[in-house]
PDB file of N, CA and C in Angstrom:
ATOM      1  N   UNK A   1     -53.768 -54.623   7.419  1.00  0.00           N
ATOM      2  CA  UNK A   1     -53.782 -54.500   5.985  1.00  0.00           C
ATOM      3  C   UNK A   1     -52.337 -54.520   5.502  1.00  0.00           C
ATOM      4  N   UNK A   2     -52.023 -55.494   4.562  1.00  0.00           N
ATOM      5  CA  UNK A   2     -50.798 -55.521   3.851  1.00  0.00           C
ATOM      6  C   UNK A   2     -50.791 -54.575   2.853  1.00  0.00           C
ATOM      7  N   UNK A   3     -49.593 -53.956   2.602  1.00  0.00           N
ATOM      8  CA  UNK A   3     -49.116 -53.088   1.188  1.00  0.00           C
ATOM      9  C   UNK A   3     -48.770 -53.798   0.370  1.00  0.00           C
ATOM     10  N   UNK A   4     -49.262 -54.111  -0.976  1.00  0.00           N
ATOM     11  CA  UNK A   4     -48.535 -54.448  -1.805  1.00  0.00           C
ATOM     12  C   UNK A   4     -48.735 -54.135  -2.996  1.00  0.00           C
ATOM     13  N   UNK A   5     -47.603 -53.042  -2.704  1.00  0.00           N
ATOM     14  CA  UNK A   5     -47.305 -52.067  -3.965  1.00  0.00           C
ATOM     15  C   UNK A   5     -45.915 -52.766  -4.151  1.00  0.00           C
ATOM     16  N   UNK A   6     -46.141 -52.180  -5.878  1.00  0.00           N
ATOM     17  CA  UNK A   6     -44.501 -52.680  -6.962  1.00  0.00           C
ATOM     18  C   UNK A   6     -43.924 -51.720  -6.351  1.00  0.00           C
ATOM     19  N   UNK A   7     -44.326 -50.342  -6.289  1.00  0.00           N
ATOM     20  CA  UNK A   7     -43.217 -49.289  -6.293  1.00  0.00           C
ATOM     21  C   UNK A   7     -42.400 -49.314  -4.872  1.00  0.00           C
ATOM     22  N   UNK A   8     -43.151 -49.847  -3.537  1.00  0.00           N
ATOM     23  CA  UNK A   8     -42.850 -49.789  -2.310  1.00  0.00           C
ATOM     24  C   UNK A   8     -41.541 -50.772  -2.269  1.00  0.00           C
ATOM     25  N   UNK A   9     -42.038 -52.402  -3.155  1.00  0.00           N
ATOM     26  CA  UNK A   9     -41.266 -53.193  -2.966  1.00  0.00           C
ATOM     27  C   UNK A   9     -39.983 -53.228  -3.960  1.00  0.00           C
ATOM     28  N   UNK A  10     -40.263 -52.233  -5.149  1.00  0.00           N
ATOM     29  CA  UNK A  10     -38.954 -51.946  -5.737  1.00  0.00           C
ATOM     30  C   UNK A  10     -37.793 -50.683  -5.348  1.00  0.00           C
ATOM     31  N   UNK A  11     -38.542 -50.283  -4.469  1.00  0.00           N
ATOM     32  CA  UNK A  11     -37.880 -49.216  -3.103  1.00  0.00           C
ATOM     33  C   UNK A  11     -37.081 -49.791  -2.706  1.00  0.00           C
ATOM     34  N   UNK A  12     -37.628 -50.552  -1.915  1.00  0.00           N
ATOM     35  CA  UNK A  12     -36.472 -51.564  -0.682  1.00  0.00           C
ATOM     36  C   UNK A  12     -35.940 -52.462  -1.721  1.00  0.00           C
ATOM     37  N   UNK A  13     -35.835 -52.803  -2.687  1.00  0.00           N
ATOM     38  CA  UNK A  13     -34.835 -54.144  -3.094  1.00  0.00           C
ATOM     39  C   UNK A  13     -33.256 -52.934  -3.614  1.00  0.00           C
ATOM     40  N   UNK A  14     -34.125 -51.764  -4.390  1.00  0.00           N
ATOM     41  CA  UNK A  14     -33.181 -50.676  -4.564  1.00  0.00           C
ATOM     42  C   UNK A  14     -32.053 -49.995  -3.831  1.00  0.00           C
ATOM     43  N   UNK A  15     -32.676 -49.668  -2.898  1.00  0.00           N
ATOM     44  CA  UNK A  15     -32.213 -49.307  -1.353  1.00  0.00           C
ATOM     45  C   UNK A  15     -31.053 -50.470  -1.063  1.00  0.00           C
ATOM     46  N   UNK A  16     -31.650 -51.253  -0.401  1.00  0.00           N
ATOM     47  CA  UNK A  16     -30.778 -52.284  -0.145  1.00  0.00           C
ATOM     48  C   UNK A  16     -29.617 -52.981  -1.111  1.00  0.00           C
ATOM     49  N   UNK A  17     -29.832 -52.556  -2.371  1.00  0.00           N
ATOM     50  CA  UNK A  17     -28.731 -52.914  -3.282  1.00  0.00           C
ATOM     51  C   UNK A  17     -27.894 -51.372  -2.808  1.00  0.00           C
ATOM     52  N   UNK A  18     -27.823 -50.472  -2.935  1.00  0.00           N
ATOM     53  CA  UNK A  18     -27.315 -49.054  -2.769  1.00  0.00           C
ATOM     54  C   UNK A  18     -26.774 -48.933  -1.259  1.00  0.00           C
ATOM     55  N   UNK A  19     -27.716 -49.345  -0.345  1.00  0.00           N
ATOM     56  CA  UNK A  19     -27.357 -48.233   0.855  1.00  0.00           C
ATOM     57  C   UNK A  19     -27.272 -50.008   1.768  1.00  0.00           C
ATOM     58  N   UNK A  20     -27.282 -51.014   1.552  1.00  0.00           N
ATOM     59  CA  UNK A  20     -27.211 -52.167   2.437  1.00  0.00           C
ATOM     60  C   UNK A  20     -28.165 -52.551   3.940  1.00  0.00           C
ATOM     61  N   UNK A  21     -28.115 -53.334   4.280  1.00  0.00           N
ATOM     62  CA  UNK A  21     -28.511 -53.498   5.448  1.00  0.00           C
ATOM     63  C   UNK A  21     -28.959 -52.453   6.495  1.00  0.00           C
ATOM     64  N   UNK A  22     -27.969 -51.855   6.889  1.00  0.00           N
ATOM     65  CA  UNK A  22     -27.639 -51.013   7.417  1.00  0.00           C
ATOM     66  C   UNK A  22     -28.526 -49.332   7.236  1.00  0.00           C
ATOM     67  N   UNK A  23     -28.843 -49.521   6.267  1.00  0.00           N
ATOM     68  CA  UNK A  23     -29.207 -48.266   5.476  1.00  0.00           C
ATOM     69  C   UNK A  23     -30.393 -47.832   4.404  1.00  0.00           C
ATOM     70  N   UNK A  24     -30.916 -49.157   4.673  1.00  0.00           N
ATOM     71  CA  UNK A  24     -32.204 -49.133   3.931  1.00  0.00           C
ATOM     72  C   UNK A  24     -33.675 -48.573   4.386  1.00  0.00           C
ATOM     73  N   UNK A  25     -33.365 -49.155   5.707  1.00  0.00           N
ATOM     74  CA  UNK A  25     -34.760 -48.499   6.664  1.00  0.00           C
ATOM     75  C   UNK A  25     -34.915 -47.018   6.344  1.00  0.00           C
ATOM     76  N   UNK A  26     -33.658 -46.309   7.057  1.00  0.00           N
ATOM     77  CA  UNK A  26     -33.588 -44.888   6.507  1.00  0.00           C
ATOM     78  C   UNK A  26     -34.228 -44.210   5.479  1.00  0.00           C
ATOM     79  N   UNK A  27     -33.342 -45.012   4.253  1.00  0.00           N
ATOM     80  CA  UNK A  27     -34.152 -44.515   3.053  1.00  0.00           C
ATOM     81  C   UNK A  27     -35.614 -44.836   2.957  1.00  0.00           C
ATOM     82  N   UNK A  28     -35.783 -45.670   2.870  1.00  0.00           N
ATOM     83  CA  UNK A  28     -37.176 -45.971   2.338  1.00  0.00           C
ATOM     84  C   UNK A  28     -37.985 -45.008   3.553  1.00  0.00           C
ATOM     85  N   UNK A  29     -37.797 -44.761   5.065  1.00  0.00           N
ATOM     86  CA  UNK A  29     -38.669 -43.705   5.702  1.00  0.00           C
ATOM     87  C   UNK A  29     -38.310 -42.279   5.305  1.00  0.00           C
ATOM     88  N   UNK A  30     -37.197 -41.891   4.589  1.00  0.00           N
ATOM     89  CA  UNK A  30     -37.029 -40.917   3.647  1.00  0.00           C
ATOM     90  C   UNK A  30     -37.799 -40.560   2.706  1.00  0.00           C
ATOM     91  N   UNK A  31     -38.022 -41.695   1.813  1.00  0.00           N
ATOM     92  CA  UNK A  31     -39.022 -41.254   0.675  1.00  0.00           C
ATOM     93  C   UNK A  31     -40.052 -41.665   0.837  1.00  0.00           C
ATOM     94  N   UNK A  32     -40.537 -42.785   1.669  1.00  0.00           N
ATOM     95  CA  UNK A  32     -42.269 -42.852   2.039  1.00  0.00           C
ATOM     96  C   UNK A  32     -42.994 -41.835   2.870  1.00  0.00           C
ATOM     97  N   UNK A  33     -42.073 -41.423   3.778  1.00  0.00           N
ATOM     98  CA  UNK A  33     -42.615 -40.262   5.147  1.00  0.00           C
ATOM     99  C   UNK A  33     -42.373 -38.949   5.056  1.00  0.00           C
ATOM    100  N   UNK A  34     -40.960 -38.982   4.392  1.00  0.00           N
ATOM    101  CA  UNK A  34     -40.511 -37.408   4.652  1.00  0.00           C
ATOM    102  C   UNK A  34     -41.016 -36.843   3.376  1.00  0.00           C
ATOM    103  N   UNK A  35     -40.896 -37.338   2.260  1.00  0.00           N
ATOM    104  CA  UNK A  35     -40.774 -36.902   1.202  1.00  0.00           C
ATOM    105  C   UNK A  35     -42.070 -37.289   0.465  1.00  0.00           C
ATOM    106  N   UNK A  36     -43.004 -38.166   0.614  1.00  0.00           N
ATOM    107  CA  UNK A  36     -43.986 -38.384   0.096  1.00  0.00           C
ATOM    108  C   UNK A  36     -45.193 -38.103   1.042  1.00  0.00           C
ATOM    109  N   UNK A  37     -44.959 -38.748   2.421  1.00  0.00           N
ATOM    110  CA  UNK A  37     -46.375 -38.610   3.412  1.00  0.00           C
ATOM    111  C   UNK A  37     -46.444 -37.204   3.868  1.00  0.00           C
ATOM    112  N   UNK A  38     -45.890 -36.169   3.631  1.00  0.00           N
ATOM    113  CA  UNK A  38     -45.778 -35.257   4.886  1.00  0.00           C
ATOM    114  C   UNK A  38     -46.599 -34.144   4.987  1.00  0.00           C
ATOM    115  N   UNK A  39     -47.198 -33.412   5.706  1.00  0.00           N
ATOM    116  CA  UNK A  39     -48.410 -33.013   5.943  1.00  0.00           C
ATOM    117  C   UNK A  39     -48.537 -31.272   4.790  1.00  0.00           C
ATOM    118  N   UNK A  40     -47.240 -31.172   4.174  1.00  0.00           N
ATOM    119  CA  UNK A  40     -47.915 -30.073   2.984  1.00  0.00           C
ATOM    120  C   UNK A  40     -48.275 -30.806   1.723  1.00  0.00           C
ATOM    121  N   UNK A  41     -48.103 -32.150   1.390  1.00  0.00           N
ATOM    122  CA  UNK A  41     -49.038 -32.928   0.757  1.00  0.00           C
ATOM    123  C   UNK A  41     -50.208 -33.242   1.046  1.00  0.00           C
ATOM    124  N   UNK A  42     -51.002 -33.550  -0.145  1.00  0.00           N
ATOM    125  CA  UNK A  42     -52.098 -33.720  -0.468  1.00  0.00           C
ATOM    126  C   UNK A  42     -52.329 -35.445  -1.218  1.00  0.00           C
ATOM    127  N   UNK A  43     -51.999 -36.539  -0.483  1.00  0.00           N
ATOM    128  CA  UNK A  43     -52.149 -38.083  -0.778  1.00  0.00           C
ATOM    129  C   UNK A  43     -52.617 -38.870  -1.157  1.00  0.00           C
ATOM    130  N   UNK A  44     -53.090 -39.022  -2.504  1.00  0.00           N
ATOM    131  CA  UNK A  44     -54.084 -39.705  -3.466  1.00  0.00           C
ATOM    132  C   UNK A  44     -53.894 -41.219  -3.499  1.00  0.00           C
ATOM    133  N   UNK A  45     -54.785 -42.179  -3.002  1.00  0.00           N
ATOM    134  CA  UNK A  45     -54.128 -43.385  -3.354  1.00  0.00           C
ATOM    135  C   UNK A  45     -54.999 -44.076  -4.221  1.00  0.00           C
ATOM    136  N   UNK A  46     -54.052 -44.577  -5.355  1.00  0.00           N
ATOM    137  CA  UNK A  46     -55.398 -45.177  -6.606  1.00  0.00           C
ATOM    138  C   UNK A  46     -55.221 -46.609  -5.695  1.00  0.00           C
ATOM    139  N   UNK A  47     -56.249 -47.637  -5.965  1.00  0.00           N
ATOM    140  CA  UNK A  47     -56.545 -48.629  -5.339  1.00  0.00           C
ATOM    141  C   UNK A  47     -57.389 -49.492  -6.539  1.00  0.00           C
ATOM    142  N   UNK A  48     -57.372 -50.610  -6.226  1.00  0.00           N
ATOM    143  CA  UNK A  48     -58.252 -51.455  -7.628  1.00  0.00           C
ATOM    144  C   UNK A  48     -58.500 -52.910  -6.793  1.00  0.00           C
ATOM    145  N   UNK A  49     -58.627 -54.232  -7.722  1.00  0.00           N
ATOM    146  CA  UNK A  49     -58.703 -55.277  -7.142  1.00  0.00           C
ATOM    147  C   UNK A  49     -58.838 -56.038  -8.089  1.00  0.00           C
ATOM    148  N   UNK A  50     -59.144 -57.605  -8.336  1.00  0.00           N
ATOM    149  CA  UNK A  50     -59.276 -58.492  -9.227  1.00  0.00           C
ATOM    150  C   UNK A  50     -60.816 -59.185  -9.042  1.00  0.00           C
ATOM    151  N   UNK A  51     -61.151 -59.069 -10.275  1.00  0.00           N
ATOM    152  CA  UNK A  51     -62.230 -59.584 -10.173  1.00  0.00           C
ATOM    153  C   UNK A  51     -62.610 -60.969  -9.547  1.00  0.00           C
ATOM    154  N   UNK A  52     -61.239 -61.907  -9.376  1.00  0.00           N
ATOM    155  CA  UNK A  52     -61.972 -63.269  -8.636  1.00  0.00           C
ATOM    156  C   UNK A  52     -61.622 -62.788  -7.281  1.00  0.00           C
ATOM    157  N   UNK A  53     -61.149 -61.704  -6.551  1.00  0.00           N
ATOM    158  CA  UNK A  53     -61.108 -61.473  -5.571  1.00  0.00           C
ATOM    159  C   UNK A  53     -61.601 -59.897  -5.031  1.00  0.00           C
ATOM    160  N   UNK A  54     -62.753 -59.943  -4.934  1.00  0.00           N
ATOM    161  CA  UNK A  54     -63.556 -58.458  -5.417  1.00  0.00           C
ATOM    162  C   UNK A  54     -63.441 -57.582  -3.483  1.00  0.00           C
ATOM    163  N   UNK A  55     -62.989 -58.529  -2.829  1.00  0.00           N
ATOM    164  CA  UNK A  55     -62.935 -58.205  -1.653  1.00  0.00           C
ATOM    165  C   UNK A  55     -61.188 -57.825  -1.364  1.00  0.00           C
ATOM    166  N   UNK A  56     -60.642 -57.874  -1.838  1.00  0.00           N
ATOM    167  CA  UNK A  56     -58.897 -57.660  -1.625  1.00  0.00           C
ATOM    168  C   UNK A  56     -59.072 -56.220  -2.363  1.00  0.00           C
ATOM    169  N   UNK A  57     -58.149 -55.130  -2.105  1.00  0.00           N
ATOM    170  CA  UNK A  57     -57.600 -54.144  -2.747  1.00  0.00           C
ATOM    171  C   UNK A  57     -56.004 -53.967  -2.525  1.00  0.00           C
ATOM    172  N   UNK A  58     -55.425 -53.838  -3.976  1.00  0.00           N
ATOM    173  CA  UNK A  58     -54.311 -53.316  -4.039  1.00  0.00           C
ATOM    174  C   UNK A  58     -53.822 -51.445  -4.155  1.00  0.00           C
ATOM    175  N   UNK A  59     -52.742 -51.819  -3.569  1.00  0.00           N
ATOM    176  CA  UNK A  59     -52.535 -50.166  -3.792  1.00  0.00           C
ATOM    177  C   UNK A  59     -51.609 -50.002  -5.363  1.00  0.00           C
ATOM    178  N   UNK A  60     -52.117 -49.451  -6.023  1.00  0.00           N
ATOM    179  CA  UNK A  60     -51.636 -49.544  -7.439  1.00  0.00           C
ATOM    180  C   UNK A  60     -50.886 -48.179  -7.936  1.00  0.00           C
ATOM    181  N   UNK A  61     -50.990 -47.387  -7.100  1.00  0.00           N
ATOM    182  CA  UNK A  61     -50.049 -45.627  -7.109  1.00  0.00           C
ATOM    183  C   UNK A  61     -50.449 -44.667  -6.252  1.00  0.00           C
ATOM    184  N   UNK A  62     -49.440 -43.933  -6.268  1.00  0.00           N
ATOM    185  CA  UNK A  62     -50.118 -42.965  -5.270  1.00  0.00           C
ATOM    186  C   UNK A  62     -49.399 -42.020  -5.707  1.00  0.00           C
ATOM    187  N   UNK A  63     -50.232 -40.786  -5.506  1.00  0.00           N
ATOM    188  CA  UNK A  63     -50.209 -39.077  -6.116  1.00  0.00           C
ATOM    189  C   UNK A  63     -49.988 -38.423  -5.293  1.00  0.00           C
ATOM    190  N   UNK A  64     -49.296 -37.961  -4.574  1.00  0.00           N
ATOM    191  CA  UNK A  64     -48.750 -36.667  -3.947  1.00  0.00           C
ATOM    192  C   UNK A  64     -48.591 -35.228  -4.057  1.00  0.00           C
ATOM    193  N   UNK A  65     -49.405 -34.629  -4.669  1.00  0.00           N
ATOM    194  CA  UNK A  65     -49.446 -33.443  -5.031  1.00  0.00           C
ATOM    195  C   UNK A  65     -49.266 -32.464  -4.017  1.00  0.00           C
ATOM    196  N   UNK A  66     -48.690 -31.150  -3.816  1.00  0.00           N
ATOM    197  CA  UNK A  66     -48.459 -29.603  -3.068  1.00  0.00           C
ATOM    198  C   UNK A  66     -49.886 -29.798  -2.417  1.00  0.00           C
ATOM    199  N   UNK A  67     -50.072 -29.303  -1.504  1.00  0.00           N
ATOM    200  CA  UNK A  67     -51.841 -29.241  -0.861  1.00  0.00           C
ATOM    201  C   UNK A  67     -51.855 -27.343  -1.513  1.00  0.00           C
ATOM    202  N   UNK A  68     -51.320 -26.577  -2.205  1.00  0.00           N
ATOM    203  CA  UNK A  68     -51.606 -25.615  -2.376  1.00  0.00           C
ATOM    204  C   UNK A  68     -51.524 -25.373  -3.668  1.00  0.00           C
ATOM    205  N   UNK A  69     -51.868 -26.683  -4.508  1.00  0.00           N
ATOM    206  CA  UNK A  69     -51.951 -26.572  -5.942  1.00  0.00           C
ATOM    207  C   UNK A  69     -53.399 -27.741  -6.072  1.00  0.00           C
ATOM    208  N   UNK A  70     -54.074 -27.974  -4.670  1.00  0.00           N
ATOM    209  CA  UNK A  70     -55.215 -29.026  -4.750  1.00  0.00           C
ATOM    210  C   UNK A  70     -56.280 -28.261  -4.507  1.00  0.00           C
ATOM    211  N   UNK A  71     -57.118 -28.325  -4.978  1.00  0.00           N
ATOM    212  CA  UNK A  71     -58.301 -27.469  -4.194  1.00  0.00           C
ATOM    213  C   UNK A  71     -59.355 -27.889  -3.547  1.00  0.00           C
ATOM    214  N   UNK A  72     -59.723 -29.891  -3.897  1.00  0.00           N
ATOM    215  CA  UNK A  72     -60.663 -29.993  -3.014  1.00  0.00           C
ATOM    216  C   UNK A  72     -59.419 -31.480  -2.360  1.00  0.00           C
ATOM    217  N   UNK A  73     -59.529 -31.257  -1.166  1.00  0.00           N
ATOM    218  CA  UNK A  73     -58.937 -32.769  -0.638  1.00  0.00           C
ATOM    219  C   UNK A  73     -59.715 -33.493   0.604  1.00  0.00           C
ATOM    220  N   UNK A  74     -59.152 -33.976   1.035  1.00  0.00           N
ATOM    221  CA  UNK A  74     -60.380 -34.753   2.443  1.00  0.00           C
ATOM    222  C   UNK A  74     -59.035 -34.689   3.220  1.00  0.00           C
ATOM    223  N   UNK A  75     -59.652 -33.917   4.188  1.00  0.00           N
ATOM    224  CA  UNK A  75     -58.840 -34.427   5.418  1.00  0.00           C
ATOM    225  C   UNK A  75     -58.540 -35.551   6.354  1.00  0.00           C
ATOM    226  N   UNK A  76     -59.205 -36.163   6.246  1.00  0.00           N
ATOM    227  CA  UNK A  76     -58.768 -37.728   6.397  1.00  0.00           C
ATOM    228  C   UNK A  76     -59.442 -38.870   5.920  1.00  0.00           C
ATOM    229  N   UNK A  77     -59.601 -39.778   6.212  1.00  0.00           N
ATOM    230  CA  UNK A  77     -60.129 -41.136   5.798  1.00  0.00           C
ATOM    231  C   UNK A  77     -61.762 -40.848   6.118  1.00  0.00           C
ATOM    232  N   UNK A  78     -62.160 -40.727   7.110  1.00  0.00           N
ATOM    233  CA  UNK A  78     -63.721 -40.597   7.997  1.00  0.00           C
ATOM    234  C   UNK A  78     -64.494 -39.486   7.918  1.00  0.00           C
ATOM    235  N   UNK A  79     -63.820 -38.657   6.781  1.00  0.00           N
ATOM    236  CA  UNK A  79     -64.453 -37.099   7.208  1.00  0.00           C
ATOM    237  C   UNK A  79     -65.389 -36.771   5.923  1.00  0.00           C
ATOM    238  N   UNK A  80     -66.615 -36.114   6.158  1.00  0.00           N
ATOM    239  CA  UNK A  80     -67.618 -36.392   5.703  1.00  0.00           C
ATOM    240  C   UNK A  80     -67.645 -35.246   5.022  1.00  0.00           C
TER     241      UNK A  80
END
């Protein structure tokens, strides 16, 4: 599955204007992993699609909220 989020790909063009070559990977696993994925979050991802393509989904934002300001969340993808 491809990502293609604006915000992901205006990350890295950002990054890489700022921190170069060299220094972009970093960041962007800075603010996708450390700072957004990390397990006292709670990871909302809105998702949508286009109607001539009802089978594609985009990732269109994602919510990160404290997991101790959420009260109902799913612990993972499969869990019932």
């Amino acid at each position: 599955m491809g990502l293609r989020d604006w915000e992901a790909g205006e990350s890295y063009r950002k990054f890489f204007r700022q921190y170069g070559k060299d220094g972009v990977e970093e960041k962007l696993r800075e603010r996708w992993f450390d700072r957004m994925g990390t397990p006292e979050k709670a990871v909302h991802c809105f998702v949508g699609n286009v109607a001539a393509r009802p089978k594609t989904f985009l990732l269109l934002g994602l919510f990160y909220p404290r997991l101790d300001v959420v009260e109902n969340f799913q612990e993972s993808l499969f869990d019932l």
